[in-house]
PDB file of N, CA and C in Angstrom:
ATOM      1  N   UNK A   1      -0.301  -0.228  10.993  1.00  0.00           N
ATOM      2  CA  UNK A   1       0.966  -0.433  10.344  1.00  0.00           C
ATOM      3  C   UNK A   1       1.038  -1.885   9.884  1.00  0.00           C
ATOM      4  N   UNK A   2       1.309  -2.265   8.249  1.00  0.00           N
ATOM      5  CA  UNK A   2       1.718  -3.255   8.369  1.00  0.00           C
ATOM      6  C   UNK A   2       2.783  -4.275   8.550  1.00  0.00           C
ATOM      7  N   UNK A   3       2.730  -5.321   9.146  1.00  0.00           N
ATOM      8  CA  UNK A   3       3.793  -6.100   9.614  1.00  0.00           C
ATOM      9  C   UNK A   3       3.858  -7.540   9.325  1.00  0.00           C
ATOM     10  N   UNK A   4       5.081  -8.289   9.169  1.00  0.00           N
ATOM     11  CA  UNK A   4       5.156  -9.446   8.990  1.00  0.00           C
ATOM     12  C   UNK A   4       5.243 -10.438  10.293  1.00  0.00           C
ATOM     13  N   UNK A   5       4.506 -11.179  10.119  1.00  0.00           N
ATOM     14  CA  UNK A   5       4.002 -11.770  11.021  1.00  0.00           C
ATOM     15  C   UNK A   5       4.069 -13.883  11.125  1.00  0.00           C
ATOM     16  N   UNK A   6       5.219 -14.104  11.605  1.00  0.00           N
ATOM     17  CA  UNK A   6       5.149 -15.839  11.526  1.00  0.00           C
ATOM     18  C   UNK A   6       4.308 -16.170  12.743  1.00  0.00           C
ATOM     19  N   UNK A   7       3.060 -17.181  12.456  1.00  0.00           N
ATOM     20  CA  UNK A   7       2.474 -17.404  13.136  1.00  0.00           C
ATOM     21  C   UNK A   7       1.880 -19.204  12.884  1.00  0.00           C
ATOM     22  N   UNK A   8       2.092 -20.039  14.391  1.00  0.00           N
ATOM     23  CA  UNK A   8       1.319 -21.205  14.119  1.00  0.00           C
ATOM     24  C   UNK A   8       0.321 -21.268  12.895  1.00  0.00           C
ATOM     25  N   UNK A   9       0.452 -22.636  12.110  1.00  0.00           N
ATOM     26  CA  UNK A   9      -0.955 -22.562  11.520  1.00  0.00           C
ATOM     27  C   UNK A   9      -1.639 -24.165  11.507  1.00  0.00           C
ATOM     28  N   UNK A  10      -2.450 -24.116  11.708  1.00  0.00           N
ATOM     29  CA  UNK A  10      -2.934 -25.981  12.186  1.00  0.00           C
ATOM     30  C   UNK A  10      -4.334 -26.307  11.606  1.00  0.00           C
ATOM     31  N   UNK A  11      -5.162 -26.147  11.960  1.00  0.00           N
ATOM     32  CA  UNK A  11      -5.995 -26.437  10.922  1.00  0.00           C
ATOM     33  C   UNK A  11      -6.726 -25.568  10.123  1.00  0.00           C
ATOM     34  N   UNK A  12      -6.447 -23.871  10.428  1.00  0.00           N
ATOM     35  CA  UNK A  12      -6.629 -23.115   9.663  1.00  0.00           C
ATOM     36  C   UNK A  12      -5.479 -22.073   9.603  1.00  0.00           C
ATOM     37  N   UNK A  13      -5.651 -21.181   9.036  1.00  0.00           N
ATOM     38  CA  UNK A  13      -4.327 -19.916   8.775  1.00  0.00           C
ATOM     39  C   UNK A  13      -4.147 -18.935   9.713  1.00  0.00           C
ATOM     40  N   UNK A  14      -3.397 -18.598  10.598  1.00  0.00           N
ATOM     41  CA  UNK A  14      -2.718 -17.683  12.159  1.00  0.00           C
ATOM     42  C   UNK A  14      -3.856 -18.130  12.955  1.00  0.00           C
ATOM     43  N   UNK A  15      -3.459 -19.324  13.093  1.00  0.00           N
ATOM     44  CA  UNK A  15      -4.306 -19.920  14.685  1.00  0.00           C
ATOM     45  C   UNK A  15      -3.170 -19.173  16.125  1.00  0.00           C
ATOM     46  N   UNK A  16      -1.949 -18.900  16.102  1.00  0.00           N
ATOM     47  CA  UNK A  16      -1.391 -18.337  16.944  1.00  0.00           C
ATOM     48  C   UNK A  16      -0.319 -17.654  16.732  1.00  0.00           C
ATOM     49  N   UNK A  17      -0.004 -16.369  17.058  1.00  0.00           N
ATOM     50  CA  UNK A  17       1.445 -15.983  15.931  1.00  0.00           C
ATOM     51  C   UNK A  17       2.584 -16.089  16.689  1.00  0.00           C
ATOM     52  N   UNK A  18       3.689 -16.779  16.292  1.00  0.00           N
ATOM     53  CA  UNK A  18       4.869 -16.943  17.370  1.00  0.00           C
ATOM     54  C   UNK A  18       5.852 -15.750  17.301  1.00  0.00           C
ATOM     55  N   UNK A  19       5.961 -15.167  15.870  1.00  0.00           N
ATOM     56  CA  UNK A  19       6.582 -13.899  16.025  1.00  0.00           C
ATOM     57  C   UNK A  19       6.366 -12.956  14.974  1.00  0.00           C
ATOM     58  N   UNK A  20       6.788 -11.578  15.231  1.00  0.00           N
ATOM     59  CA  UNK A  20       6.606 -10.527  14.603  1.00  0.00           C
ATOM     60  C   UNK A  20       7.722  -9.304  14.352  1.00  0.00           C
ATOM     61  N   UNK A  21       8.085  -9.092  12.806  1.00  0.00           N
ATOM     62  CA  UNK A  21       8.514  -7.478  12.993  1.00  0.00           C
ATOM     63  C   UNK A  21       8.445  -6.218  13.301  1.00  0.00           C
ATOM     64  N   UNK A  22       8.781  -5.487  14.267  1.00  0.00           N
ATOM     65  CA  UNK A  22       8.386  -4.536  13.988  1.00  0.00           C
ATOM     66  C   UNK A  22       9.301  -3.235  14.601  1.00  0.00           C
ATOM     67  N   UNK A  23       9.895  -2.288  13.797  1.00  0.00           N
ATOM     68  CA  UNK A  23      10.822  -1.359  13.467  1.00  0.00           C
ATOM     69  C   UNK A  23      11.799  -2.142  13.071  1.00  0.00           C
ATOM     70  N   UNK A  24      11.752  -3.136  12.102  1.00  0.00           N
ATOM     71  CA  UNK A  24      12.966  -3.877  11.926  1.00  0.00           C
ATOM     72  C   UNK A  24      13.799  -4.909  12.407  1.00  0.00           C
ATOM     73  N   UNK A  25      13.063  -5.217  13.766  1.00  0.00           N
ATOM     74  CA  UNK A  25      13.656  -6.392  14.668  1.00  0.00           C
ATOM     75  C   UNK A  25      12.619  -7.422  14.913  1.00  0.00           C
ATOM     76  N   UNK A  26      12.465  -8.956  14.487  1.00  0.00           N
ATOM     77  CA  UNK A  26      12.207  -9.404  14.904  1.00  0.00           C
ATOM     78  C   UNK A  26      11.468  -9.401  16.638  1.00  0.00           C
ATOM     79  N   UNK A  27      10.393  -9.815  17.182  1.00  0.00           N
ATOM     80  CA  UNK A  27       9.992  -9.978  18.311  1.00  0.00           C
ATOM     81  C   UNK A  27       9.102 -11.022  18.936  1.00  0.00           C
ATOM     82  N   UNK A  28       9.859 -11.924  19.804  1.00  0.00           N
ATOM     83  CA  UNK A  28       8.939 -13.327  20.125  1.00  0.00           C
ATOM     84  C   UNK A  28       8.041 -12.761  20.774  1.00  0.00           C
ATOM     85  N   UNK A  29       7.148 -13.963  20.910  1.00  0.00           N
ATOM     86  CA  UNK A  29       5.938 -13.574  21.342  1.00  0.00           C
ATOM     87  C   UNK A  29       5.807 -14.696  22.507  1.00  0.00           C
ATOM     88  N   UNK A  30       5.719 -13.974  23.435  1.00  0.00           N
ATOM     89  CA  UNK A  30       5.516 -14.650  24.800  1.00  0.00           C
ATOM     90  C   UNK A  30       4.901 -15.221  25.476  1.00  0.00           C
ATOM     91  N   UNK A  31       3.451 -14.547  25.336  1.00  0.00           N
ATOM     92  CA  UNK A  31       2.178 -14.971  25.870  1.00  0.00           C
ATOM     93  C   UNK A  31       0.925 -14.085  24.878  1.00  0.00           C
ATOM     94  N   UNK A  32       0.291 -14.906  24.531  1.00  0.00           N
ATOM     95  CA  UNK A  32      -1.018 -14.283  23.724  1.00  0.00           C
ATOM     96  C   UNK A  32      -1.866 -14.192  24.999  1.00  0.00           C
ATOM     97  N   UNK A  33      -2.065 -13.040  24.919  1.00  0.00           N
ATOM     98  CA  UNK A  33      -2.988 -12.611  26.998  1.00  0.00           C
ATOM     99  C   UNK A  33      -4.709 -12.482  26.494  1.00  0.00           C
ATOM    100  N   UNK A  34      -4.442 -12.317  24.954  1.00  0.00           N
ATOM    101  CA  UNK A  34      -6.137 -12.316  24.844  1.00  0.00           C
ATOM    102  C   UNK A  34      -6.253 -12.450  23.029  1.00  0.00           C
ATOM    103  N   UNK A  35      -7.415 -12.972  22.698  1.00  0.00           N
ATOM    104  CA  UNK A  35      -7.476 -13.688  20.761  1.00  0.00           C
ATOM    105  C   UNK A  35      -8.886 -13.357  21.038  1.00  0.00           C
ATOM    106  N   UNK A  36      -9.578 -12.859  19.880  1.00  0.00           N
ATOM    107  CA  UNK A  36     -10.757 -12.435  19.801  1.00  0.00           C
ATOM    108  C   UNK A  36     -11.226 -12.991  17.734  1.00  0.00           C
ATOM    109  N   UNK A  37     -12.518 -12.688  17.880  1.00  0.00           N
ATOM    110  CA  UNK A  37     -12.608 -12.543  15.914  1.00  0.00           C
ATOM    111  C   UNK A  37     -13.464 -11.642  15.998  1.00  0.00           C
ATOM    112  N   UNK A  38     -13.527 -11.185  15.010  1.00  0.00           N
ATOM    113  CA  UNK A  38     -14.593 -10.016  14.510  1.00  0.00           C
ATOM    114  C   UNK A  38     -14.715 -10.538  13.182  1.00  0.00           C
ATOM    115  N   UNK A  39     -15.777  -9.896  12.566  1.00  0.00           N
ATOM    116  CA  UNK A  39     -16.013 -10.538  10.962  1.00  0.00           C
ATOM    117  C   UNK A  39     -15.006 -10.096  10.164  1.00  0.00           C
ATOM    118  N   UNK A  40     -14.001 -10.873   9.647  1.00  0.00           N
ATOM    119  CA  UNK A  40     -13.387 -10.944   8.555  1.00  0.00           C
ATOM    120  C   UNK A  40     -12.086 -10.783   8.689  1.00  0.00           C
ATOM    121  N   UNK A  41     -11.597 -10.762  10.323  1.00  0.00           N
ATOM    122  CA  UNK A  41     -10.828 -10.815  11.157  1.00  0.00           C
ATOM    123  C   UNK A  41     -10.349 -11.642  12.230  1.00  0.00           C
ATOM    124  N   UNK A  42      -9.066 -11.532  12.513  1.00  0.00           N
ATOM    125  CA  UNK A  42      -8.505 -11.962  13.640  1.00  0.00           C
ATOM    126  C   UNK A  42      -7.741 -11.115  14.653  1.00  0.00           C
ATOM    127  N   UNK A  43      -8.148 -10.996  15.949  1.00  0.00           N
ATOM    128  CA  UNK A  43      -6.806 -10.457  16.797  1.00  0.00           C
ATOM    129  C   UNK A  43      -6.099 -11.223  17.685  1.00  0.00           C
ATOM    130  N   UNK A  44      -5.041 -10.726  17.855  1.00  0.00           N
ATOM    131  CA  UNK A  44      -4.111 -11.053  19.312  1.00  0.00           C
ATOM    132  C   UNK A  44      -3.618  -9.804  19.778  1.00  0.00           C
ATOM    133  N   UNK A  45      -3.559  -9.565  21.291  1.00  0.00           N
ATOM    134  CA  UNK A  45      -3.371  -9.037  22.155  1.00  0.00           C
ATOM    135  C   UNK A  45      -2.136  -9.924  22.774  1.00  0.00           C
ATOM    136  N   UNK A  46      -1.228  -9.360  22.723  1.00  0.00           N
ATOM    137  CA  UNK A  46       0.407 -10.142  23.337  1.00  0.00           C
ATOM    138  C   UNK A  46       1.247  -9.758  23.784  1.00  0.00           C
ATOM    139  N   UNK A  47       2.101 -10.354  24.498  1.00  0.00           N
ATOM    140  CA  UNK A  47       3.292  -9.642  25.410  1.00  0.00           C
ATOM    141  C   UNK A  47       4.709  -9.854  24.734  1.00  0.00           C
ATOM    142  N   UNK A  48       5.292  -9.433  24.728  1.00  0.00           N
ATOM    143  CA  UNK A  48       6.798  -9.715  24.225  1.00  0.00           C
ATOM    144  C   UNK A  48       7.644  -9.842  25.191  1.00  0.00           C
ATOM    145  N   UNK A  49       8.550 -10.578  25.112  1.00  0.00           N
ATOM    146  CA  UNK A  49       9.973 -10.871  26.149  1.00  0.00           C
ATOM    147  C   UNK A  49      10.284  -9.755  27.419  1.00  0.00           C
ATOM    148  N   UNK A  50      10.292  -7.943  26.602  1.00  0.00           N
ATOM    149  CA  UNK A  50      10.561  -7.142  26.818  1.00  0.00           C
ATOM    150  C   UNK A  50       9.382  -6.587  27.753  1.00  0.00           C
ATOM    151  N   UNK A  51       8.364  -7.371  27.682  1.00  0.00           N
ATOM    152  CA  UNK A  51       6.810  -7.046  28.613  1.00  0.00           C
ATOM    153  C   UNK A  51       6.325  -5.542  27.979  1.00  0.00           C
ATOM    154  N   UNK A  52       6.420  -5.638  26.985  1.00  0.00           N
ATOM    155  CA  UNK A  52       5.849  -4.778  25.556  1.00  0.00           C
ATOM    156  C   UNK A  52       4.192  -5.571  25.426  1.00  0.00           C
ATOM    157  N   UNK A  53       2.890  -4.759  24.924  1.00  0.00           N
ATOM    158  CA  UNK A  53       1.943  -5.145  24.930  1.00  0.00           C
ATOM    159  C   UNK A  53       1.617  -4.701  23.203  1.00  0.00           C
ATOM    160  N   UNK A  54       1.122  -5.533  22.224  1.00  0.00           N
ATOM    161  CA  UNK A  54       0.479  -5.040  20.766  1.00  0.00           C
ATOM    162  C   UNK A  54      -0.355  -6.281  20.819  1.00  0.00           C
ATOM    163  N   UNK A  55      -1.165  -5.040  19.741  1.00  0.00           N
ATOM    164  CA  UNK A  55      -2.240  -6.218  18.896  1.00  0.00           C
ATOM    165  C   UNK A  55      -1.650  -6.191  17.561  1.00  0.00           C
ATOM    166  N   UNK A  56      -1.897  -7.475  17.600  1.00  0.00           N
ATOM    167  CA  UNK A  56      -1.954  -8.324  16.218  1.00  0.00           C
ATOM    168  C   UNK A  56      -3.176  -8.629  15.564  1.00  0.00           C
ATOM    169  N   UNK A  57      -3.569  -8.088  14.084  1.00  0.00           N
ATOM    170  CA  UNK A  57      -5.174  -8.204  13.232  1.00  0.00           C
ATOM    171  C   UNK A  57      -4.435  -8.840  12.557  1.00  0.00           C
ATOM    172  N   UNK A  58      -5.261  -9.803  12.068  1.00  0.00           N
ATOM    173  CA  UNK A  58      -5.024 -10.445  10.351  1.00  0.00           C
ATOM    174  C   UNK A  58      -6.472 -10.372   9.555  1.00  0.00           C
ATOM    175  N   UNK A  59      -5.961  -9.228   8.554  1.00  0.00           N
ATOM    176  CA  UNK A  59      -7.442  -8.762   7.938  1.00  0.00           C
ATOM    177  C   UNK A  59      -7.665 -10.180   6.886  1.00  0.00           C
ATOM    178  N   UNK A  60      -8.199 -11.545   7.166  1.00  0.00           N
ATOM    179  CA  UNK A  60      -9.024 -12.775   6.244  1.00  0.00           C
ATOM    180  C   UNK A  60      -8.679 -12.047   4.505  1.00  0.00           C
ATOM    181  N   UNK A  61      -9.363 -11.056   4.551  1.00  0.00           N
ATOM    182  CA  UNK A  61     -10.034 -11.247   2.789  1.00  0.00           C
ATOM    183  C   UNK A  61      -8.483 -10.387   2.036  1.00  0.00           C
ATOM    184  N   UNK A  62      -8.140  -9.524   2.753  1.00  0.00           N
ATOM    185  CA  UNK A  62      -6.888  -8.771   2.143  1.00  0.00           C
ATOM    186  C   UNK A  62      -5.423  -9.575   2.395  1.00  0.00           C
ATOM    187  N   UNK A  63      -5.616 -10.728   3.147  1.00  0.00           N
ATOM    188  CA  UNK A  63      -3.900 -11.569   3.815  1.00  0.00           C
ATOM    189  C   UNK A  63      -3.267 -10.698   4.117  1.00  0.00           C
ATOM    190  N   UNK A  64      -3.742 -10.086   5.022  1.00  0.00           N
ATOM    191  CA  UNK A  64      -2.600  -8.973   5.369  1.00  0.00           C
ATOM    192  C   UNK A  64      -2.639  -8.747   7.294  1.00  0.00           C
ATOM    193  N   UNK A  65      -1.468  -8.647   7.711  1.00  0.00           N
ATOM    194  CA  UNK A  65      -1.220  -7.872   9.291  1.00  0.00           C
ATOM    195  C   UNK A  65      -0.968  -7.002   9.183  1.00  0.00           C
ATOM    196  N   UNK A  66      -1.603  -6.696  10.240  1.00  0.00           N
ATOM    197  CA  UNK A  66      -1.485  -5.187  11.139  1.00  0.00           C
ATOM    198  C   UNK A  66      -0.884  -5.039  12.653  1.00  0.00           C
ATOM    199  N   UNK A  67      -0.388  -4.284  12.775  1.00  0.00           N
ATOM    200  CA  UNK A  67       0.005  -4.131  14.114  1.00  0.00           C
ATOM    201  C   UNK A  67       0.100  -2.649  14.870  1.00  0.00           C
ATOM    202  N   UNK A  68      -0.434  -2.421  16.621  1.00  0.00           N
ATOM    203  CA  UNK A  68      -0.306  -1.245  16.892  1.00  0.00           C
ATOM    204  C   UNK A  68       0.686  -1.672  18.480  1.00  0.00           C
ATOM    205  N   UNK A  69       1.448  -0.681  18.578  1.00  0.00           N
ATOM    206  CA  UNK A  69       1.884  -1.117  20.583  1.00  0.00           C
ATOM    207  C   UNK A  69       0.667  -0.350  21.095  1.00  0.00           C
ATOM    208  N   UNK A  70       0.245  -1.274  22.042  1.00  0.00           N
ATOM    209  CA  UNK A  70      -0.783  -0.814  23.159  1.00  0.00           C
ATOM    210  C   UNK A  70      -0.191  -0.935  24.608  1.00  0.00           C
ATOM    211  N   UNK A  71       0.913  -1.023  24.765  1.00  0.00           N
ATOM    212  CA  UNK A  71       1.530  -0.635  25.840  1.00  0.00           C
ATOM    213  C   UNK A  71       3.037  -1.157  26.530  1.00  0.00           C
TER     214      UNK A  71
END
């Protein structure tokens, strides 16, 4: 699904994302519990306030997020 996504940016583009939409509400982001790359990608694995668990992708070549709840 895609989602809008405000995220730190420092010396390159979503070095950390501080928050995200998704069903329409805003959601801080609490703790990034795990950040990985894959080629042409970025993830975060994160907790929300609500102790909600999603990943966050930022597909590099398309500028685009994604998001799924994983728990």
């Amino acid at each position: 699904m895609n989602t809008k996504v405000h995220c730190y940016s420092g010396h390159t583009y979503a070095e950390r994302p501080d928050w995200f939409r998704w069903e329409g509400t805003d959601h801080k982001v609490q703790e990034v519990v795990r950040e990985w790359q894959e080629p042409g990608e970025r993830h975060f694995r994160v907790r929300t306030k609500d102790n909600r668990l999603f990943e966050l992708c930022y597909d590099i070549e398309a500028a685009r997020w994604t998001l799924k709840l994983t728990g």
